[in-house]
PDB file of N, CA and C in Angstrom:
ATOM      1  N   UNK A   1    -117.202-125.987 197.702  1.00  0.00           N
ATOM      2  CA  UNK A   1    -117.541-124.656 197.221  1.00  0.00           C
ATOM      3  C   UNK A   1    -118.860-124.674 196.429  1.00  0.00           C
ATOM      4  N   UNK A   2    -118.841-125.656 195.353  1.00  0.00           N
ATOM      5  CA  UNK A   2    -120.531-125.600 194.602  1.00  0.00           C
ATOM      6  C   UNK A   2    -121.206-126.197 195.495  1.00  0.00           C
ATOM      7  N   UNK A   3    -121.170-126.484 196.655  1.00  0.00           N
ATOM      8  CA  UNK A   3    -122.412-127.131 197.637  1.00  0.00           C
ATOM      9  C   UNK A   3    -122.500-125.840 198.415  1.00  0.00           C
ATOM     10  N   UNK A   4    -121.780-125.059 198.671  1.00  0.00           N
ATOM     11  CA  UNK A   4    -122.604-123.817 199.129  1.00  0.00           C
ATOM     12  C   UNK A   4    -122.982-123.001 198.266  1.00  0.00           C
ATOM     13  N   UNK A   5    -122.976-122.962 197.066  1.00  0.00           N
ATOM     14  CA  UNK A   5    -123.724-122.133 195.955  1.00  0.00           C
ATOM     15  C   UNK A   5    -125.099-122.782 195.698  1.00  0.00           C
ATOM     16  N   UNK A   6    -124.829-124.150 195.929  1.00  0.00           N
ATOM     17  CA  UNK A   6    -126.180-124.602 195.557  1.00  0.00           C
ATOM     18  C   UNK A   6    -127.267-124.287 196.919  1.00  0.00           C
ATOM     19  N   UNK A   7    -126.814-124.546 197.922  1.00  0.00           N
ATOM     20  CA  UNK A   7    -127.780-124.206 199.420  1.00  0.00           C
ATOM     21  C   UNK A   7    -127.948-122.965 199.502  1.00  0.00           C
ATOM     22  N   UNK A   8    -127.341-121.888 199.162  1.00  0.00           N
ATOM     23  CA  UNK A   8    -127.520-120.643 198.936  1.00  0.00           C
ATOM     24  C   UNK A   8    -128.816-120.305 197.779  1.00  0.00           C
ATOM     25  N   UNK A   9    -128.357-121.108 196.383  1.00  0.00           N
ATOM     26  CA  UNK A   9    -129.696-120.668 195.829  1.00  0.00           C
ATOM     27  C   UNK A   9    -130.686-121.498 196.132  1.00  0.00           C
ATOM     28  N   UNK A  10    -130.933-122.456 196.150  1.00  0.00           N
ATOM     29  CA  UNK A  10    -131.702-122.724 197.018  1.00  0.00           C
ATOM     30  C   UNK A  10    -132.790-122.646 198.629  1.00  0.00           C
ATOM     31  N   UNK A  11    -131.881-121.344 199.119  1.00  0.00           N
ATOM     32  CA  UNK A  11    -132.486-120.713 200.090  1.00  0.00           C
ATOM     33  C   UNK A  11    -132.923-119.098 199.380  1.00  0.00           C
ATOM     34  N   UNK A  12    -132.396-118.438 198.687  1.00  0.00           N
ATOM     35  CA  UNK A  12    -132.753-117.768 197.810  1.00  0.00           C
ATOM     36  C   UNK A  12    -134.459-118.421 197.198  1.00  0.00           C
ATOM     37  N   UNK A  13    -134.269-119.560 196.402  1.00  0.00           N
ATOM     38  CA  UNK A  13    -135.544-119.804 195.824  1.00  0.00           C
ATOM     39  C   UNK A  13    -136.801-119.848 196.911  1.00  0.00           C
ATOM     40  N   UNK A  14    -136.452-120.171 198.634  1.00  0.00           N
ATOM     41  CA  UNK A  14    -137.335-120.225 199.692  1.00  0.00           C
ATOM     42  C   UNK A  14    -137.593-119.126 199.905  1.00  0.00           C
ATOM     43  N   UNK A  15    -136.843-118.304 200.247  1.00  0.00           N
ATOM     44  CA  UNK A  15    -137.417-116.729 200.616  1.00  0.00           C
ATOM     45  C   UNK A  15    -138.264-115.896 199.378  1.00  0.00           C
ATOM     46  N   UNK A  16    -137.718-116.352 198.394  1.00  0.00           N
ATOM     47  CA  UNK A  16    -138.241-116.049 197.125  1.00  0.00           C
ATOM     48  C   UNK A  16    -140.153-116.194 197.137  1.00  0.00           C
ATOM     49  N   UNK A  17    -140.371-117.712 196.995  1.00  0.00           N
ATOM     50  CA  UNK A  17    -141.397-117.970 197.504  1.00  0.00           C
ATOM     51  C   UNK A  17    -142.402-117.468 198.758  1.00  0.00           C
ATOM     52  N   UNK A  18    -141.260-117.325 199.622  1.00  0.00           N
ATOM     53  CA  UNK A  18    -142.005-116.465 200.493  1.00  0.00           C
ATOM     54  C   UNK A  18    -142.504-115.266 200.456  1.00  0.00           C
ATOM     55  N   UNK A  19    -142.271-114.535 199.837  1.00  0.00           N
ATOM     56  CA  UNK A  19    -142.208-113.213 199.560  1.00  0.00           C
ATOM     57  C   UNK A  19    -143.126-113.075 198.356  1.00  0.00           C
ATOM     58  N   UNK A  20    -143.594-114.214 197.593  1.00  0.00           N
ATOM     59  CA  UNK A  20    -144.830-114.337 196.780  1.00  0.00           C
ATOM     60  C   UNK A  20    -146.262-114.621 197.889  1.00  0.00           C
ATOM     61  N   UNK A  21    -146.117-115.306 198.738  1.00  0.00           N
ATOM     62  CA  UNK A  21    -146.939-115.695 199.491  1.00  0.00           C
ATOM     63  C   UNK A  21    -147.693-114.621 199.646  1.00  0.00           C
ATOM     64  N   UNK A  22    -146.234-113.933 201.080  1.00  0.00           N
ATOM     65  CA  UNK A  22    -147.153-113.127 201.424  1.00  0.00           C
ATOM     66  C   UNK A  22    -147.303-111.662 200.831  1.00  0.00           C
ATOM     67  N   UNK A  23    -147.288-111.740 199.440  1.00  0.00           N
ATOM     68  CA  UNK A  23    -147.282-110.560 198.571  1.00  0.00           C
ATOM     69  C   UNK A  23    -149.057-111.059 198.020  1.00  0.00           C
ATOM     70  N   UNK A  24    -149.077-112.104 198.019  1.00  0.00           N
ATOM     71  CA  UNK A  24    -150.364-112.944 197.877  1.00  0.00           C
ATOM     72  C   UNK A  24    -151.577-112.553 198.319  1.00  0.00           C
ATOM     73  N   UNK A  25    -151.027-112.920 199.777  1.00  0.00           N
ATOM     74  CA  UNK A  25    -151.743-112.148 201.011  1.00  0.00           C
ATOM     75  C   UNK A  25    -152.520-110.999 200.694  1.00  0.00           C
ATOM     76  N   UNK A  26    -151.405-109.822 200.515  1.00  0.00           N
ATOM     77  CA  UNK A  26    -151.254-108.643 200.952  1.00  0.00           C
ATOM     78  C   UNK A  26    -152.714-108.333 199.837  1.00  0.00           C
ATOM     79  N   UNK A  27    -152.426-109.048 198.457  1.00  0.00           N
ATOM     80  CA  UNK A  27    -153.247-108.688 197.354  1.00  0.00           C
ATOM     81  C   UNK A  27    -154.651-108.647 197.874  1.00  0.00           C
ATOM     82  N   UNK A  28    -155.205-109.821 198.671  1.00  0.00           N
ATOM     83  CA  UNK A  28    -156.386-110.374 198.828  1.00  0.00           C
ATOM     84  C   UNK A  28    -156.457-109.340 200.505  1.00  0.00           C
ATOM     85  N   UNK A  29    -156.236-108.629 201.250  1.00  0.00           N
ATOM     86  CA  UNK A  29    -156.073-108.008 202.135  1.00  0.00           C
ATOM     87  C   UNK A  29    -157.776-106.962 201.842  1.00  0.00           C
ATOM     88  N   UNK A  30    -158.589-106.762 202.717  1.00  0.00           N
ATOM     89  CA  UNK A  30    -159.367-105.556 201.943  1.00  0.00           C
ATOM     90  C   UNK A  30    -159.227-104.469 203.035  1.00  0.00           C
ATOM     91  N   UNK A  31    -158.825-104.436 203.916  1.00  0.00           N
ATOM     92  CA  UNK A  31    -158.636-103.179 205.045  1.00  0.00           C
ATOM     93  C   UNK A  31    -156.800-102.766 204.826  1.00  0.00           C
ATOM     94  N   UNK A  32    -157.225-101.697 205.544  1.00  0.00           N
ATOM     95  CA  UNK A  32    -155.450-101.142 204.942  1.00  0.00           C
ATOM     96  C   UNK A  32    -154.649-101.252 206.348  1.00  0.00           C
ATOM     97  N   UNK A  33    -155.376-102.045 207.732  1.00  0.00           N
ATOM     98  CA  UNK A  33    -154.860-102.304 208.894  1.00  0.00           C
ATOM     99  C   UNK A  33    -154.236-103.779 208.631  1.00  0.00           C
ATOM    100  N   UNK A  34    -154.679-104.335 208.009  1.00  0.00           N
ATOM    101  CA  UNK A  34    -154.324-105.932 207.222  1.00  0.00           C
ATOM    102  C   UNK A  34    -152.959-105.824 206.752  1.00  0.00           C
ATOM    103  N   UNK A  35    -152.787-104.784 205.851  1.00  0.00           N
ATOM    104  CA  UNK A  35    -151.593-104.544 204.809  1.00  0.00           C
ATOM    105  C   UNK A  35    -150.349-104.196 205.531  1.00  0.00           C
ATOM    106  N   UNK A  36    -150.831-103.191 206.791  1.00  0.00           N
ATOM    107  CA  UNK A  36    -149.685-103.304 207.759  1.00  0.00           C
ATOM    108  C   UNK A  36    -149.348-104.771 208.449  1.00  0.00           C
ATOM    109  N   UNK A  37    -149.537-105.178 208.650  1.00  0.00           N
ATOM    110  CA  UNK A  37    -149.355-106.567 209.429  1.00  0.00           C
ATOM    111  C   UNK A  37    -148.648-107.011 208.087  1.00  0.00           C
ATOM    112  N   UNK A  38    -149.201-107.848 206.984  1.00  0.00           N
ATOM    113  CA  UNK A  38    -148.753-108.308 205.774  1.00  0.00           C
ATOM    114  C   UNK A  38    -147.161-107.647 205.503  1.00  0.00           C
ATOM    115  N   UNK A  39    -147.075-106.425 205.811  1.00  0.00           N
ATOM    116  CA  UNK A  39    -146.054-105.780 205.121  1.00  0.00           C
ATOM    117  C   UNK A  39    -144.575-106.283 206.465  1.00  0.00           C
ATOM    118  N   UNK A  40    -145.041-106.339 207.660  1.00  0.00           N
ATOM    119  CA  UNK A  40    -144.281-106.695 208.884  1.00  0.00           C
ATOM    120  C   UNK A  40    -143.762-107.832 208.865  1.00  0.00           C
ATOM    121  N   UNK A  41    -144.362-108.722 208.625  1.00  0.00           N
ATOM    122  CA  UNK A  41    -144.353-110.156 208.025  1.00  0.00           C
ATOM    123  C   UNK A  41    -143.147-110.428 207.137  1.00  0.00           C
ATOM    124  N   UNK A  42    -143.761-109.596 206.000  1.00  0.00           N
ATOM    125  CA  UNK A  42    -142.751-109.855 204.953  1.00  0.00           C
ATOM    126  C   UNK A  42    -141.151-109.008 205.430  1.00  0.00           C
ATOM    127  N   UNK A  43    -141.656-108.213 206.090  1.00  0.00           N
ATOM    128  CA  UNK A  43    -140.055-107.369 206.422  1.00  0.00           C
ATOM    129  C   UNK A  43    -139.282-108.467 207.413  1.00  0.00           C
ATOM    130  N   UNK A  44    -140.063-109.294 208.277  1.00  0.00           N
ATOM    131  CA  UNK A  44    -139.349-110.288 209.387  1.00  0.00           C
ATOM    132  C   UNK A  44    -139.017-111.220 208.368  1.00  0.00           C
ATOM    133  N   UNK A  45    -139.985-111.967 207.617  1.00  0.00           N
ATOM    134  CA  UNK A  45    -139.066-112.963 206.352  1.00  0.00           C
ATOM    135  C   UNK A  45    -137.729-112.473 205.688  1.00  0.00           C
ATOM    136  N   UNK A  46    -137.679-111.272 205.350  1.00  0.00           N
ATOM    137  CA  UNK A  46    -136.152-111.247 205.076  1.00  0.00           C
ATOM    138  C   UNK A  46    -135.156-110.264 205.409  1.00  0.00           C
ATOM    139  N   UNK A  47    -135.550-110.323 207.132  1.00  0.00           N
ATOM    140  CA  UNK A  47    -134.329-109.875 207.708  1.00  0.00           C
ATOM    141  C   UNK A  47    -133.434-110.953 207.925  1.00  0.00           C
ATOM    142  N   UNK A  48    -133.674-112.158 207.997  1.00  0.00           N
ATOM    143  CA  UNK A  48    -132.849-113.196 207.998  1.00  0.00           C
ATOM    144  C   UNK A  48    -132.224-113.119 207.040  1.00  0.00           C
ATOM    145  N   UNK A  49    -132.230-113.177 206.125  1.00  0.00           N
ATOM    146  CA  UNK A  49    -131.588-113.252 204.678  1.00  0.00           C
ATOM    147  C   UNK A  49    -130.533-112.775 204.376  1.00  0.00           C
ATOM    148  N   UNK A  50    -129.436-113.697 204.035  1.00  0.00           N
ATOM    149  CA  UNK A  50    -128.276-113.091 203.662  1.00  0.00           C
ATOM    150  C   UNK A  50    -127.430-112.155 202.850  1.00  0.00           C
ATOM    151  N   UNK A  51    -126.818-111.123 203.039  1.00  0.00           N
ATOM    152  CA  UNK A  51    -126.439-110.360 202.240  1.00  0.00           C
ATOM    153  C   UNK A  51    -125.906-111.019 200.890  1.00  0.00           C
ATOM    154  N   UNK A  52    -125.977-110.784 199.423  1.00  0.00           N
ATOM    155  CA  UNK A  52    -125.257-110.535 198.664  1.00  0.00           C
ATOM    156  C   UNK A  52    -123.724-110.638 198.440  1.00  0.00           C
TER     157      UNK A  52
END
C-alpha cells in the first residue's frame, strides 16, 4: 500500500515538472500561434494523469 503512494507521488512530482517546463516555454513564446501549440502540449501531458 505505501509503495503505491509513494509511485503515485512521485509521478505527481513528474507531471508536476512537466507542466513547469512547458509553462516555461509558453513564457518565452513571442507569437500567440506558439502559445497555442504550448498550451496543446501541456493539455496532452496531463490527460494521462490520474484522477484524484
Amino acid at each position: 500500500m505505501a509503495r503505491r503512494s509513494v509511485l503515485r507521488d512521485s509521478s505527481r512530482d513528474q507531471q508536476n515538472t512537466e507542466h513547469r517546463v512547458l509553462e516555461e516555454r509558453a513564457d518565452h513564446r513571442p507569437s500567440g500561434l506558439d502559445t497555442g501549440r504550448v498550451h496543446r502540449e501541456l493539455h496532452l501531458a496531463t490527460a494521462d494523469a490520474p484522477a484524484d
